[in-house]
PDB file of N, CA and C in Angstrom:
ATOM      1  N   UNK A   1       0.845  -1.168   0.000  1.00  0.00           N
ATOM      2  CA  UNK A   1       0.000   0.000   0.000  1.00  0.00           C
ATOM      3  C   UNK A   1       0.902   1.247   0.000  1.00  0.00           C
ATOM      4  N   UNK A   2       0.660   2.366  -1.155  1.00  0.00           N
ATOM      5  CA  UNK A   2       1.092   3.422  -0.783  1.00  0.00           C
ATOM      6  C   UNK A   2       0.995   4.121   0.047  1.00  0.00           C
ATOM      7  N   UNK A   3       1.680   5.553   0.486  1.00  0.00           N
ATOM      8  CA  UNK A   3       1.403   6.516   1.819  1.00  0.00           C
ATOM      9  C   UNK A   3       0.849   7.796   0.460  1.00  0.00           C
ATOM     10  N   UNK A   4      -0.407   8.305   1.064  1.00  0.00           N
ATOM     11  CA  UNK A   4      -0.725   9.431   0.442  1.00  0.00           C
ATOM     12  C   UNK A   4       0.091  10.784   0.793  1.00  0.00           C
ATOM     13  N   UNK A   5       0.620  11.597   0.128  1.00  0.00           N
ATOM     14  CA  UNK A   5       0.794  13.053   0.390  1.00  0.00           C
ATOM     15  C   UNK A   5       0.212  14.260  -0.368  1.00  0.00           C
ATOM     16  N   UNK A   6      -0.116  15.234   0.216  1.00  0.00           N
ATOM     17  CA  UNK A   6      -1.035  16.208   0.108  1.00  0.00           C
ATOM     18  C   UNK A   6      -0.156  17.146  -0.166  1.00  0.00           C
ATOM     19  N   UNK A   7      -0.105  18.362  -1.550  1.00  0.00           N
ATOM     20  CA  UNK A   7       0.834  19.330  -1.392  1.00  0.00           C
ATOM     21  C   UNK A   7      -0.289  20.453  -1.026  1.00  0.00           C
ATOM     22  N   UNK A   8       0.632  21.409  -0.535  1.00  0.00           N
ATOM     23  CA  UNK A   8      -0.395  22.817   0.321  1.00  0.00           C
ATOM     24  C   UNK A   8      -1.589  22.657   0.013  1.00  0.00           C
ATOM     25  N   UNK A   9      -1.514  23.316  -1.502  1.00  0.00           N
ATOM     26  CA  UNK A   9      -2.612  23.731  -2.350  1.00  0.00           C
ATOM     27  C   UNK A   9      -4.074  22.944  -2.260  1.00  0.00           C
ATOM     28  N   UNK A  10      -3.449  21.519  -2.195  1.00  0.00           N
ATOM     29  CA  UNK A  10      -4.575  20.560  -2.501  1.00  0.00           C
ATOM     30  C   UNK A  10      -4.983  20.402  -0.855  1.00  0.00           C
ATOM     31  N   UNK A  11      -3.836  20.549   0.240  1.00  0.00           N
ATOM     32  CA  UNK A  11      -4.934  20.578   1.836  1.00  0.00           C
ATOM     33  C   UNK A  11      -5.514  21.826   1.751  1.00  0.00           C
ATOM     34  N   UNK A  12      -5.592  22.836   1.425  1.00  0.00           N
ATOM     35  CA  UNK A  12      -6.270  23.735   1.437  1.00  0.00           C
ATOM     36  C   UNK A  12      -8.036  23.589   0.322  1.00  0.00           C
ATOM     37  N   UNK A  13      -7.243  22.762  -0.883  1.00  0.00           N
ATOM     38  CA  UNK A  13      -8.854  22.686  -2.072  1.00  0.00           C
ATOM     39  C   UNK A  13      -9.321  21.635  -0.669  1.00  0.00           C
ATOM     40  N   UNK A  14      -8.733  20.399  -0.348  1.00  0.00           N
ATOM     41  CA  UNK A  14      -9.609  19.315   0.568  1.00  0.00           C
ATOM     42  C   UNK A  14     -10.328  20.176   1.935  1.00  0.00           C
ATOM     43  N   UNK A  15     -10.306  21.136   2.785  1.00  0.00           N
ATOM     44  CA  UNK A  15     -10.768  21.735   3.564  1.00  0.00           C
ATOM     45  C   UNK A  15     -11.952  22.582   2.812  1.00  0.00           C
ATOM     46  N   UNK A  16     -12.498  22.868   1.757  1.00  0.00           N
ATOM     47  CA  UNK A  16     -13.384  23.704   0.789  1.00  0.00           C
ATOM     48  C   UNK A  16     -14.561  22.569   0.902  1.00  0.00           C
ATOM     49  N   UNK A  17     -13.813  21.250   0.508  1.00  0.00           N
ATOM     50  CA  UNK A  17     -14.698  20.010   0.107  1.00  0.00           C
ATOM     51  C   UNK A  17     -15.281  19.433   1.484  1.00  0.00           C
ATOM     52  N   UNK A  18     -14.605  19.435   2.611  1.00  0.00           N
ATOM     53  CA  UNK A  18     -14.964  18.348   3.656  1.00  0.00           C
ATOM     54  C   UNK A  18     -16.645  18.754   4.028  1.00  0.00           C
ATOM     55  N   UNK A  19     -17.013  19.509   3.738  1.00  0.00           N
ATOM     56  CA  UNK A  19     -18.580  19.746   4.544  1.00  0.00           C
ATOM     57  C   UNK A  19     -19.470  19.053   3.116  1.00  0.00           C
ATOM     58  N   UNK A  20     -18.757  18.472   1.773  1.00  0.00           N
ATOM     59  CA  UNK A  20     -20.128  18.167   1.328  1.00  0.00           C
ATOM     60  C   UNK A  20     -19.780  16.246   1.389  1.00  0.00           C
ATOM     61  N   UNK A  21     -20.147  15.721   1.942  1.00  0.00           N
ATOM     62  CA  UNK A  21     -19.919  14.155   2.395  1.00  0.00           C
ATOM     63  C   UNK A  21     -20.095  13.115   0.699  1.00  0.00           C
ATOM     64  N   UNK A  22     -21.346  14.015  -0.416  1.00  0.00           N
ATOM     65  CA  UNK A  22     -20.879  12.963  -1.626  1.00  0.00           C
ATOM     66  C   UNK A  22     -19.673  13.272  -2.061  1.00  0.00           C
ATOM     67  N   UNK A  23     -19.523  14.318  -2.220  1.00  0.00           N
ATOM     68  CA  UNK A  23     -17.689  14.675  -2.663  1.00  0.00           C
ATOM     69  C   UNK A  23     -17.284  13.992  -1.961  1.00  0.00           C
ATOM     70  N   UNK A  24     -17.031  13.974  -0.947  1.00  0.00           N
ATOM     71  CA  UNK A  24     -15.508  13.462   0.430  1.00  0.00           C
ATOM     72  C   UNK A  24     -15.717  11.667  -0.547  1.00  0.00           C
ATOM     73  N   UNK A  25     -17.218  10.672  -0.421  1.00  0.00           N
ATOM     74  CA  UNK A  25     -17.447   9.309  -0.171  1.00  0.00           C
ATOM     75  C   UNK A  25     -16.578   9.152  -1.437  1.00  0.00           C
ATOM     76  N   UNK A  26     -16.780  10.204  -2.745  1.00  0.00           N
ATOM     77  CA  UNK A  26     -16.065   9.731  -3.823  1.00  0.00           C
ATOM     78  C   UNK A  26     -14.923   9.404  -4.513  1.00  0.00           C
ATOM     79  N   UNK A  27     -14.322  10.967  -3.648  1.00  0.00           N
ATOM     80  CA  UNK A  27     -12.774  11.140  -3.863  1.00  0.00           C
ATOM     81  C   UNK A  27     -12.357   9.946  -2.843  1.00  0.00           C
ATOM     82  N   UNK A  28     -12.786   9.568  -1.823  1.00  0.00           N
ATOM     83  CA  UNK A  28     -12.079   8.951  -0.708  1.00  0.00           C
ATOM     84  C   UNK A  28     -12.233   7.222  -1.260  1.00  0.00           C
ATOM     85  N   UNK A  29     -13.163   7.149  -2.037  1.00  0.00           N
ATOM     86  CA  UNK A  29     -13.221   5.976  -2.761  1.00  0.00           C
ATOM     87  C   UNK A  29     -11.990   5.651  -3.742  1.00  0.00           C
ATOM     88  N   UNK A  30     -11.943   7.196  -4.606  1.00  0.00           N
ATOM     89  CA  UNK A  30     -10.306   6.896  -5.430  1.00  0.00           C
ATOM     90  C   UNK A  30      -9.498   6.725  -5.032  1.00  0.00           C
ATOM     91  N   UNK A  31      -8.907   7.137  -4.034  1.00  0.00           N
ATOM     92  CA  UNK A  31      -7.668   7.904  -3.285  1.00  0.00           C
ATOM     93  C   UNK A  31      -7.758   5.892  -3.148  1.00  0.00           C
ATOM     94  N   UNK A  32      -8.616   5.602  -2.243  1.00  0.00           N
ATOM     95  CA  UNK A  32      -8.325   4.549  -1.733  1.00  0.00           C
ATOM     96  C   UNK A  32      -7.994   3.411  -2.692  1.00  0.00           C
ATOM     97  N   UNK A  33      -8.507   3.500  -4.086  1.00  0.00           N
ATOM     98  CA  UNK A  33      -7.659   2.587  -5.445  1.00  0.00           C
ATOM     99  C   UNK A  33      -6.312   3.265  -5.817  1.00  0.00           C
ATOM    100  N   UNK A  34      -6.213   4.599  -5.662  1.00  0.00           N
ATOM    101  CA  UNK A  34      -4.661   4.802  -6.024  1.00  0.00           C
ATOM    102  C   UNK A  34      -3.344   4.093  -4.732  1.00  0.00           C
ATOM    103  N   UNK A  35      -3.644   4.123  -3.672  1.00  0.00           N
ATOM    104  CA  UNK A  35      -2.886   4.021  -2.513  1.00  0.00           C
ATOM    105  C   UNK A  35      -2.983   2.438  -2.734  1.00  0.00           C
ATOM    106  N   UNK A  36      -3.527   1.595  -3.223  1.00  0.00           N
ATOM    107  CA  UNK A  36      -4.096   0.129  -3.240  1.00  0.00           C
ATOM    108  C   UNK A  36      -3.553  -0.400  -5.020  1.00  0.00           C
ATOM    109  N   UNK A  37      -2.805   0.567  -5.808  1.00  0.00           N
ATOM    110  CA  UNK A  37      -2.723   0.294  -7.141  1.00  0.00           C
ATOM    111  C   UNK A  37      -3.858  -0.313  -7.621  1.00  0.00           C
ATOM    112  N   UNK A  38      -5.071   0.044  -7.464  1.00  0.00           N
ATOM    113  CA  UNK A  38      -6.230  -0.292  -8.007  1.00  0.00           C
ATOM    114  C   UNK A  38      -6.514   0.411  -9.348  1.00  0.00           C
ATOM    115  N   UNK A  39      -6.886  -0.003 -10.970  1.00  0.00           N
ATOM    116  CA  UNK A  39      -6.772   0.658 -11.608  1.00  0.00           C
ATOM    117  C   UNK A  39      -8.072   1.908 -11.190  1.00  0.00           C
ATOM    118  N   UNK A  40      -8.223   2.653 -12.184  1.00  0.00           N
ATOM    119  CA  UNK A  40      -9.340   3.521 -11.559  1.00  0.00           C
ATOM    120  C   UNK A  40      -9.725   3.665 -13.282  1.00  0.00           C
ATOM    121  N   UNK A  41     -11.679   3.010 -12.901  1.00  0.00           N
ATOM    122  CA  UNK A  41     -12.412   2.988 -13.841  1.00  0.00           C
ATOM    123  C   UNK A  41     -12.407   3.768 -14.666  1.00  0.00           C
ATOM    124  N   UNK A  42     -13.033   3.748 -16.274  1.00  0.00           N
ATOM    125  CA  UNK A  42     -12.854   4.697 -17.112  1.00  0.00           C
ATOM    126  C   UNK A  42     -13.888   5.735 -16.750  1.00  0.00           C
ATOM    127  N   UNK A  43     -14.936   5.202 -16.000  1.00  0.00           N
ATOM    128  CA  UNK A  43     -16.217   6.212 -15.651  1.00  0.00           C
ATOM    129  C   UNK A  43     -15.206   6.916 -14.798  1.00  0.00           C
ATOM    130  N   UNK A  44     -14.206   7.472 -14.666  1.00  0.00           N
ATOM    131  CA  UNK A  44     -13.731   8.267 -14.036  1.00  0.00           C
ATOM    132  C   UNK A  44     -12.820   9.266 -15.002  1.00  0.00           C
ATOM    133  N   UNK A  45     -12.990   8.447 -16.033  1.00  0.00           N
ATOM    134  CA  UNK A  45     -11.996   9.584 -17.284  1.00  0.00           C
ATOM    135  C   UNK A  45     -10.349   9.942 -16.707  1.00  0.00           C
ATOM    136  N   UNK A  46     -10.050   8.752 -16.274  1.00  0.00           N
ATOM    137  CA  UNK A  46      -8.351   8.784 -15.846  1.00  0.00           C
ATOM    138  C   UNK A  46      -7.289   9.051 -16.874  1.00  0.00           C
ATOM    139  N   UNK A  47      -6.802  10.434 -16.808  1.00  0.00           N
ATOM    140  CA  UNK A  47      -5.786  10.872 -17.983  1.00  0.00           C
ATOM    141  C   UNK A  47      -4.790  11.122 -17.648  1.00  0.00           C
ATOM    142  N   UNK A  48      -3.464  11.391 -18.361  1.00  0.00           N
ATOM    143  CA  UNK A  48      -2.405  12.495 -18.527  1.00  0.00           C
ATOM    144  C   UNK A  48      -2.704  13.812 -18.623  1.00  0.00           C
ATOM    145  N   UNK A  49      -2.169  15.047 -18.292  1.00  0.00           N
ATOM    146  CA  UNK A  49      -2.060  16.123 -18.420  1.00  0.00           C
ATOM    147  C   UNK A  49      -0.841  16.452 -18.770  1.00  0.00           C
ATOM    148  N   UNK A  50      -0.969  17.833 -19.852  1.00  0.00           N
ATOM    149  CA  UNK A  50      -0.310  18.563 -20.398  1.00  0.00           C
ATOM    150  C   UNK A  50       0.003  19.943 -19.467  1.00  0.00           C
ATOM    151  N   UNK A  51       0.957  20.869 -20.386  1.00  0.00           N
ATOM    152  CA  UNK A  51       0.740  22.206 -19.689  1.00  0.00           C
ATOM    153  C   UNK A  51       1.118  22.449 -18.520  1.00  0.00           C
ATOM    154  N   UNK A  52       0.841  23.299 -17.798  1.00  0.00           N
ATOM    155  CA  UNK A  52       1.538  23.262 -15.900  1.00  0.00           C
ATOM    156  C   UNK A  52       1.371  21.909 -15.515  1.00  0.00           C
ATOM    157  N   UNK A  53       0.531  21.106 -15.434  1.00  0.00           N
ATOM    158  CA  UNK A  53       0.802  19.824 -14.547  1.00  0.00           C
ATOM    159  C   UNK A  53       1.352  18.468 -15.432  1.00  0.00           C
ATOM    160  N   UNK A  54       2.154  18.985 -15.963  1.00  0.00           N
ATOM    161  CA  UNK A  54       2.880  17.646 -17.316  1.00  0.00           C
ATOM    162  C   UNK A  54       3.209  17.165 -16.039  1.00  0.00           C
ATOM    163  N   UNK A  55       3.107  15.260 -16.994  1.00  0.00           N
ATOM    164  CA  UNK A  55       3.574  14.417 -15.581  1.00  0.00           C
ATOM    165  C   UNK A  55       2.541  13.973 -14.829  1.00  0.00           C
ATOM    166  N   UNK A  56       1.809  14.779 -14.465  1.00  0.00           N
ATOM    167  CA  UNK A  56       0.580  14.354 -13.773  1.00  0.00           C
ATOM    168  C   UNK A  56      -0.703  13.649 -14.047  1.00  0.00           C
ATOM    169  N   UNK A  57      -1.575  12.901 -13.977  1.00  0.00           N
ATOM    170  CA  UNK A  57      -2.603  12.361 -13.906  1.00  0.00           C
ATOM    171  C   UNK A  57      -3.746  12.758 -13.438  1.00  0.00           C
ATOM    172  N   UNK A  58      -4.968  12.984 -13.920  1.00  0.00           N
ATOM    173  CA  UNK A  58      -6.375  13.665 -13.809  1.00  0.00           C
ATOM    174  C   UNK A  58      -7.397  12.686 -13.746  1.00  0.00           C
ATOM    175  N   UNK A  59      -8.335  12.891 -12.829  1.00  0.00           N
ATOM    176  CA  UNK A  59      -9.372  12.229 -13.093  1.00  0.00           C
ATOM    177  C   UNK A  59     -10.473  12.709 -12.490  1.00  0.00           C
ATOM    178  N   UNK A  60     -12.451  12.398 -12.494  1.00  0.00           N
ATOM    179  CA  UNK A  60     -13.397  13.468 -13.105  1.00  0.00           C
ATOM    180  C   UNK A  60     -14.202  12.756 -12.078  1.00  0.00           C
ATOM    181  N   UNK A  61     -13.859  13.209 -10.507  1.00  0.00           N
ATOM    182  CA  UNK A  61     -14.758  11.867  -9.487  1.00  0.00           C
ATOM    183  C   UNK A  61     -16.128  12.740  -9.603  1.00  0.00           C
ATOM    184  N   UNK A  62     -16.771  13.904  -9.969  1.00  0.00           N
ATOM    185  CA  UNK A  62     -17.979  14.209 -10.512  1.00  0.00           C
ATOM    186  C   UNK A  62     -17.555  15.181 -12.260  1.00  0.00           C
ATOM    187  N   UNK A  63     -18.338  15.506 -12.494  1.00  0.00           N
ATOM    188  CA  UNK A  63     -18.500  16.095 -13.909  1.00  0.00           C
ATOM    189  C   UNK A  63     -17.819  17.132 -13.740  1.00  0.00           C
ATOM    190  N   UNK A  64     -17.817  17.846 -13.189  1.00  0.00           N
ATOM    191  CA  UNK A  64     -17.058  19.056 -12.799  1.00  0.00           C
ATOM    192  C   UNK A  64     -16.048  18.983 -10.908  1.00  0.00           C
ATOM    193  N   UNK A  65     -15.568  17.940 -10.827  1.00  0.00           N
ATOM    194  CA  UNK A  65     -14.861  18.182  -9.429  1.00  0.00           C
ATOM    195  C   UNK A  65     -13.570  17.148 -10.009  1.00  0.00           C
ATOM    196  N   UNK A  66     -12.954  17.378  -9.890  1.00  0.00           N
ATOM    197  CA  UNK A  66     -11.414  17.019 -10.479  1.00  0.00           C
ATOM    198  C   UNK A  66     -10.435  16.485  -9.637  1.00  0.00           C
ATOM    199  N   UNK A  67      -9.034  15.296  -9.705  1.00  0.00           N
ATOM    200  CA  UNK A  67      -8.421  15.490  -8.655  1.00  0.00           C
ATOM    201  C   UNK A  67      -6.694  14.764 -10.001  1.00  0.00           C
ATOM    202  N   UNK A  68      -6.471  15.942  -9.398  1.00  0.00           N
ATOM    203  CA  UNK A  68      -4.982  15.958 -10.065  1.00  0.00           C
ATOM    204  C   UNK A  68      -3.857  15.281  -9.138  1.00  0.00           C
ATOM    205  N   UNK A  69      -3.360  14.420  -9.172  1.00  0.00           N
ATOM    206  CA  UNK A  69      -2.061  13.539  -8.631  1.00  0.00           C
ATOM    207  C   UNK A  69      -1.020  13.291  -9.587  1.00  0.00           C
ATOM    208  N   UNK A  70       0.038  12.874  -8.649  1.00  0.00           N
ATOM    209  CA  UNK A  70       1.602  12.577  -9.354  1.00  0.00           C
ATOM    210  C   UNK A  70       2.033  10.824  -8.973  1.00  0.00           C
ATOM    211  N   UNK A  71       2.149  10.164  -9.744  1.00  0.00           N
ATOM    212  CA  UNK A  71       2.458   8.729  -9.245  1.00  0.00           C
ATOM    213  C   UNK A  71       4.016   8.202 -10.133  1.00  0.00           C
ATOM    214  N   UNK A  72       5.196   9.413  -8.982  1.00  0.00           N
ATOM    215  CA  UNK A  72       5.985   8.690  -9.950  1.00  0.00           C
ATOM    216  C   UNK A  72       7.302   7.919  -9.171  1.00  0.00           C
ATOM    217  N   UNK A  73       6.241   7.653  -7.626  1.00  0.00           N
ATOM    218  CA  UNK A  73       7.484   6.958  -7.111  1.00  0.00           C
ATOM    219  C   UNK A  73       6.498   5.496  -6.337  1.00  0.00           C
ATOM    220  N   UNK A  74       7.380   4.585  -6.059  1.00  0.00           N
ATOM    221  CA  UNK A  74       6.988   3.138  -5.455  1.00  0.00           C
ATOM    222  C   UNK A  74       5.807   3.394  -4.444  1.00  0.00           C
ATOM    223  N   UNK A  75       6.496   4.507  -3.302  1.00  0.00           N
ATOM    224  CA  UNK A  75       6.494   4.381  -2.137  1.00  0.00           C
ATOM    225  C   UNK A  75       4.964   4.818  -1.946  1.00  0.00           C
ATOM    226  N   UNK A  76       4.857   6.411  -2.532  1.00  0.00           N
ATOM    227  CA  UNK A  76       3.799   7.229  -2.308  1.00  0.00           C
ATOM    228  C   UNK A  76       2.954   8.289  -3.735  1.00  0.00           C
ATOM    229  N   UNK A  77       1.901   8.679  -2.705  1.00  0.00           N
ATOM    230  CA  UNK A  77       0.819   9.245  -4.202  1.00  0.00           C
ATOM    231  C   UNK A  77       1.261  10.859  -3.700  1.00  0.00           C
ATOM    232  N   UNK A  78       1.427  11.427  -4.574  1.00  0.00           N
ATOM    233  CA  UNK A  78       1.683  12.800  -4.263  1.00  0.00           C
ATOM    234  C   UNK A  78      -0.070  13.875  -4.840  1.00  0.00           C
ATOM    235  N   UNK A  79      -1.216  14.057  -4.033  1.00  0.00           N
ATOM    236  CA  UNK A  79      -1.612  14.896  -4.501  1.00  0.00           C
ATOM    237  C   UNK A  79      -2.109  16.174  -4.750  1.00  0.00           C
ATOM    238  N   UNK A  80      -1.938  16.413  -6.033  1.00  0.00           N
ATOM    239  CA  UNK A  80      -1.566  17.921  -6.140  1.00  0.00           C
ATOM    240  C   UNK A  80      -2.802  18.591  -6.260  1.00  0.00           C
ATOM    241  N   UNK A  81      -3.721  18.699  -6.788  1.00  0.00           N
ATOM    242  CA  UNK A  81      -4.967  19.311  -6.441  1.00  0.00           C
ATOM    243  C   UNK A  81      -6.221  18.795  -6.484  1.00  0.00           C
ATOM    244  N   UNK A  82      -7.527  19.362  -5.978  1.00  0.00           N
ATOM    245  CA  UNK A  82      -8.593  19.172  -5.773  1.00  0.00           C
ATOM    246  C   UNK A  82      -9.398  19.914  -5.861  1.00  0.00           C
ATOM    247  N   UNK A  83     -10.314  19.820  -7.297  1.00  0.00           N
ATOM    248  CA  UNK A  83     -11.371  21.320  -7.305  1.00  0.00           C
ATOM    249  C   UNK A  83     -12.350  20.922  -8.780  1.00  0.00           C
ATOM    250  N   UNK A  84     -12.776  22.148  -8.972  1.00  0.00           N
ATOM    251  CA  UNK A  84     -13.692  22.264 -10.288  1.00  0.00           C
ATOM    252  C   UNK A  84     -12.205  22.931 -11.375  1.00  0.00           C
ATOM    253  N   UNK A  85     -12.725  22.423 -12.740  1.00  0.00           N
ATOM    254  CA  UNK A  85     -12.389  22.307 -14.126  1.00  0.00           C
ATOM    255  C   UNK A  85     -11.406  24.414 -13.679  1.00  0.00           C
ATOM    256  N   UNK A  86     -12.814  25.656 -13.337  1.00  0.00           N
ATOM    257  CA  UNK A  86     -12.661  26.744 -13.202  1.00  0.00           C
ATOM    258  C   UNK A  86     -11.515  27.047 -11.846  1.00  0.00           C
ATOM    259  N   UNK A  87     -11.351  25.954 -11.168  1.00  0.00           N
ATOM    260  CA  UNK A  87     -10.397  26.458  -9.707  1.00  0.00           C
ATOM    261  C   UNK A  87      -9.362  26.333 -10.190  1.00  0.00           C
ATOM    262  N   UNK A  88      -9.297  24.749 -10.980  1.00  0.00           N
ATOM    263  CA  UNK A  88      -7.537  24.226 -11.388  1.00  0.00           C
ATOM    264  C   UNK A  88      -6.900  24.616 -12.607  1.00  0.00           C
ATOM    265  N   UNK A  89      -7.868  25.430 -13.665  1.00  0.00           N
ATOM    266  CA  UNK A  89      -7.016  25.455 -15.065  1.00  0.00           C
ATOM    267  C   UNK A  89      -7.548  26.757 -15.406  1.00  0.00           C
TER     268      UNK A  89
END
């Protein structure tokens, strides 16, 4: 199992999110296949990104709520943000 890490930005987007509980059940559902190398379904639209977050990986846990991570070491998930399409790009 990986160790999750949170950079600033994204403990600050996760404190925005904690009061609405379907957000939290969903993201906390991914988080818990990335930390588990679980693939993560296509109903989640799991991509690459270009642009400021080259390197990074995207995926769409509602239509508009987003969660951007870095998976480029054994140990741990590095992630980098958490928001709508308008917060992160």
């Amino acid at each position: 199992m990986k160790e999750l890490r949170y950079s600033t930005k994204a403990k600050k987007d996760l404190k925005k999110y904690r009061n609405n509980p379907r957000k939290m059940e969903k993201l906390y559902q991914v988080l818990y296949m990335l930390i588990n190398d679980i693939e993560i379904p296509e109903t989640f639209i799991p991509h690459k990104l270009i642009g400021q977050y080259k390197g990074c990986m995207e995926c769409h846990i509602d239509p508009d709520f987003l969660l951007i991570w870095l998976d480029e070491n054994n140990e741990y998930i590095q992630i980098v943000r958490i928001g709508s399409h308008s917060e992160l790009f």
